[in-house]
Protein backbone atom coordinates (compact mmCIF):
# COMPACT_ATOMS: atom_id res chain seq x y z
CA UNK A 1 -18.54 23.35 1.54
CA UNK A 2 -17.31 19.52 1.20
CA UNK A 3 -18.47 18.05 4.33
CA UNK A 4 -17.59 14.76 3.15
CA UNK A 5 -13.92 13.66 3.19
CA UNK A 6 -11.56 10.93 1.49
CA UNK A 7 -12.18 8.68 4.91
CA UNK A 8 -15.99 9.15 4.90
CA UNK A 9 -15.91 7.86 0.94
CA UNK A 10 -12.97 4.76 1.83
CA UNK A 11 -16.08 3.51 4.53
CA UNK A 12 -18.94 3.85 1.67
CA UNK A 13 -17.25 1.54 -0.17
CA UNK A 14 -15.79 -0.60 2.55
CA UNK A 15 -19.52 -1.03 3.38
CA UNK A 16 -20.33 -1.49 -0.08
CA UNK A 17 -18.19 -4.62 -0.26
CA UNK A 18 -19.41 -5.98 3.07
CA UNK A 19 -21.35 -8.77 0.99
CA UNK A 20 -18.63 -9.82 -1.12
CA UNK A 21 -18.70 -13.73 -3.16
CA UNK A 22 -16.62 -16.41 -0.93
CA UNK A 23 -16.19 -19.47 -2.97
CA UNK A 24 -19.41 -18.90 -5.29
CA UNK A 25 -21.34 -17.83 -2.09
CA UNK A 26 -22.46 -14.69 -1.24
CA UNK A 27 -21.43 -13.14 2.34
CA UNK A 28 -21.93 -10.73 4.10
CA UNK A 29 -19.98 -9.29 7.01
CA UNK A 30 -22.46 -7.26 9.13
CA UNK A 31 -25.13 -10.74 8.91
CA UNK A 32 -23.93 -11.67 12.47
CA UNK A 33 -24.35 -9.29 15.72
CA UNK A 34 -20.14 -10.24 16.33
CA UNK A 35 -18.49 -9.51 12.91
CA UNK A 36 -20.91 -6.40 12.56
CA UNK A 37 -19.71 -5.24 15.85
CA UNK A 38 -16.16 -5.80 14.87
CA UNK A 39 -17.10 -4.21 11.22
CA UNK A 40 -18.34 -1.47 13.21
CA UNK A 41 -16.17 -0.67 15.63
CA UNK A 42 -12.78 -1.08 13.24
CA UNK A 43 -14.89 2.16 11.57
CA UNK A 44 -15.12 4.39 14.85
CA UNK A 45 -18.42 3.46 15.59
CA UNK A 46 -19.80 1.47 18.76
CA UNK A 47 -21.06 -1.63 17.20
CA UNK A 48 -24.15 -0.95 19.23
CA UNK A 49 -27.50 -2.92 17.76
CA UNK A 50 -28.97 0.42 16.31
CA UNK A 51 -25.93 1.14 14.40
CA UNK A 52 -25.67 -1.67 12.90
CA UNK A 53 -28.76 -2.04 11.59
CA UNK A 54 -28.93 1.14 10.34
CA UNK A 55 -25.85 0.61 8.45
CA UNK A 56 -27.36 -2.92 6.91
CA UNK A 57 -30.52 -0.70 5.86
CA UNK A 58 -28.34 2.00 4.44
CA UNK A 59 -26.23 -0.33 2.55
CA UNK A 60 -28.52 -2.21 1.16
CA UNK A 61 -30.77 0.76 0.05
CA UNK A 62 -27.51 2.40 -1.38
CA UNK A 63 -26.19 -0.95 -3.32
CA UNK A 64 -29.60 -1.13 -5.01
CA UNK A 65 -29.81 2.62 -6.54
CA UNK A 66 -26.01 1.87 -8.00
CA UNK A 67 -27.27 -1.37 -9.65
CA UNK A 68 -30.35 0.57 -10.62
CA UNK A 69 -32.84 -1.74 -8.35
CA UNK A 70 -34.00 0.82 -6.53
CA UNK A 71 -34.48 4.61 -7.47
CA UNK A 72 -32.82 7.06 -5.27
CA UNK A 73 -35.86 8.25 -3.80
CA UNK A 74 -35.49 5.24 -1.93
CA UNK A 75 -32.76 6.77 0.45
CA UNK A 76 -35.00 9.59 1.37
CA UNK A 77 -36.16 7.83 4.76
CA UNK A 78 -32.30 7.50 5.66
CA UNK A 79 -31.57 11.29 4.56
CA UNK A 80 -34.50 12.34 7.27
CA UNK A 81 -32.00 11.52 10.47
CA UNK A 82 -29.32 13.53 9.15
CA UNK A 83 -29.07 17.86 9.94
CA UNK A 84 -25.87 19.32 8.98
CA UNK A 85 -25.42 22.48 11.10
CA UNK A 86 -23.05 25.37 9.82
CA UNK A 87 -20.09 26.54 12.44
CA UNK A 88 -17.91 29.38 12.34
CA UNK A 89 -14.00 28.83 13.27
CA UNK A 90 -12.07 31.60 13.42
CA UNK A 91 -12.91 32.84 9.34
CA UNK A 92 -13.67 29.62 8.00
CA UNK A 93 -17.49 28.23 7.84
CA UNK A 94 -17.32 24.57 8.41
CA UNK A 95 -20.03 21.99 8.26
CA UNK A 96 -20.81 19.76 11.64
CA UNK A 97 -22.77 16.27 11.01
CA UNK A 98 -25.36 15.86 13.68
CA UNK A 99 -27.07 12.28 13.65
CA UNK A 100 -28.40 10.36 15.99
CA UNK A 101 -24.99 8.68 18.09
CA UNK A 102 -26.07 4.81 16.42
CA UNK A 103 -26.49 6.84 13.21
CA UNK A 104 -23.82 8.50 12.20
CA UNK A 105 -21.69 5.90 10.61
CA UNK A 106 -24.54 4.98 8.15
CA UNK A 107 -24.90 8.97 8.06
CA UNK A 108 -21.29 9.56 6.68
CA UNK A 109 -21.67 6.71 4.15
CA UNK A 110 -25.02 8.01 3.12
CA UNK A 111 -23.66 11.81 2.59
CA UNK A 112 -20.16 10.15 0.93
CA UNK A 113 -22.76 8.21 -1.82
CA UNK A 114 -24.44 11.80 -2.26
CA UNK A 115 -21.51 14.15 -2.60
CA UNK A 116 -19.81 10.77 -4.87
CA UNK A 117 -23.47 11.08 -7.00
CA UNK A 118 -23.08 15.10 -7.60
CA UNK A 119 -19.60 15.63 -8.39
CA UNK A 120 -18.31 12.36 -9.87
CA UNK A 121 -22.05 10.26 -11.33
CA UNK A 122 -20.66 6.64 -12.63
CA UNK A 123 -17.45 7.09 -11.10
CA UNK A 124 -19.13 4.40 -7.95
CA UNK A 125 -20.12 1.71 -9.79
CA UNK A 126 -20.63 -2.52 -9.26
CA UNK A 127 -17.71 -4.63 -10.43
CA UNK A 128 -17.68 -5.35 -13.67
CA UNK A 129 -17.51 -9.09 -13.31
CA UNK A 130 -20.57 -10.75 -12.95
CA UNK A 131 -19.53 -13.45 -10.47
CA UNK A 132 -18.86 -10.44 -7.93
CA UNK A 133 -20.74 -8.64 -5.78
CA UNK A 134 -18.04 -5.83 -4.93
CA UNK A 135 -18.48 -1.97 -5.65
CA UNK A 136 -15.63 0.35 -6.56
CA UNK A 137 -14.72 3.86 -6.70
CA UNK A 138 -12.65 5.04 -10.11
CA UNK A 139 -10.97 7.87 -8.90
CA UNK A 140 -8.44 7.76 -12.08
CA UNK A 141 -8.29 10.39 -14.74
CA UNK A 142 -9.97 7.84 -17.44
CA UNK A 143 -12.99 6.28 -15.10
CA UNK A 144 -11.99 3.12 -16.79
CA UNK A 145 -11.55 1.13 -14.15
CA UNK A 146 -13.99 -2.20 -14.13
CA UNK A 147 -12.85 -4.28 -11.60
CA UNK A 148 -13.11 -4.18 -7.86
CA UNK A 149 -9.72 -5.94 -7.74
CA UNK A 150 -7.50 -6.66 -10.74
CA UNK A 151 -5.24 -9.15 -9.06
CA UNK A 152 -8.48 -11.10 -8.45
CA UNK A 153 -11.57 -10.13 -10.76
CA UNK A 154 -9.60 -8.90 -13.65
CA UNK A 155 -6.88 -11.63 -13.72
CA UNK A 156 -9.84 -14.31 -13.45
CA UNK A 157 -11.75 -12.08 -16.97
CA UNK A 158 -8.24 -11.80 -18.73
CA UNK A 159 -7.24 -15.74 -17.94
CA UNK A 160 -11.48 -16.52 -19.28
CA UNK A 161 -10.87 -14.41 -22.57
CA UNK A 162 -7.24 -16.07 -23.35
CA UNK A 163 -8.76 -19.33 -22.56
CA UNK A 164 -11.62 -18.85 -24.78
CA UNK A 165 -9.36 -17.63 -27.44
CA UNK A 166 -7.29 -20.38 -27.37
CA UNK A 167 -10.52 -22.63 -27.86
CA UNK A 168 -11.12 -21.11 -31.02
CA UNK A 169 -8.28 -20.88 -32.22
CA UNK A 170 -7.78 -24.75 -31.60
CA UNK A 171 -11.21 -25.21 -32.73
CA UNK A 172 -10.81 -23.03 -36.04
C-alpha cells in the first residue's frame, strides 16, 4: 500500500530546504508571491495563492516536529484535508490522493514526512551543521550521513576541525 513515491519524498525535502542560509542570512524561497509561484509550479502545482500558503504552513509545521519544536500532533490540522480513496485496476488495489486542487502539493509532502516517519524514523533529519538550515534524507545503508551537502557543509566542518587542530598543535 505505499501511496507515497521516491518523487513525492525528493519535494518534502526540496520544500524542506526552501529556507536555506545565504551569506549568514536566512532565506526563504516561497517568502515572495513570484519565487513561490515559480517554486510551485517547477513542482506540478499552480502556484495559485492557496497553494502556496498551504505549503508555507505545512513546511513550517513539518520543519519544527524534525527539530523537535513542535510535537507531531501539530500536523493534525494539515492531515484533516487529506482522504485517500482505494481503486481497483485490473487486480491491483491502488491508493488515489484526493485534496483539495491548492492542496495537494502540501498533501504529498505531508504524506512523504509520514510514510518517511513510519518506515525509516531519523533517517529525515536537520543538517548537522549548525550554521545551516537545510534538511536531508539518509537513504544509505549506514544513516550516517550529517550533512545536507558535503561539498559545502561538510568541507566547511572538515576545513574548521583541521584548522583548529593545527591551532593546537601550534599552540602545544
Amino acid at each position: 500500500m505505499d501511496v507515497v513515491t521516491r518523487a513525492d519524498e525528493d519535494l518534502l525535502l526540496e520544500l524542506l530546504n526552501t529556507t536555506p542560509v545565504v551569506d549568514g542570512e536566512r532565506s526563504d524561497e516561497l517568502a515572495s508571491w513570484e519565487s513561490a509561484r515559480l517554486w510551485a509550479t517547477s513542482h506540478e502545482g499552480s502556484g495559485a495563492a492557496d497553494e502556496i500558503m498551504a505549503l508555507r504552513r505545512v513546511r513550517d509545521a513539518i520543519q519544527g516536529v524534525i527539530r523537535g519544536e513542535l510535537e507531531p500532533q501539530a500536523l493534525a490540522v494539515h492531515l484533516e484535508r487529506i482522504a485517500l480513496v482505494p481503486r481497483m485496476t485490473g487486480d491491483v488495489l491502488r491508493w488515489e490522493l484526493r485534496a483539495a486542487d491548492d492542496h495537494t502539493l502540501a498533501a504529498r509532502a505531508l504524506l512523504a514526512w509520514v510514510a518517511i516517519s513510519e518506515r525509516s524514523p531519523e533517517r529525515l533529519r536537520p543538517c548537522a551543521n549548525p550554521e545551516c538550515c537545510r534538511f536531508l534524507l539518509d537513504r544509505s545503508n549506514a544513516n550516517a550521513a550529517r550533512w545536507s551537502s558535503m561539498a559545502v557543509c561538510g568541507n566547511r566542518a572538515k576545513a574548521r576541525r583541521h584548522y583548529q587542530r593545527r591551532r593546537a598543535a601550534a599552540a602545544g
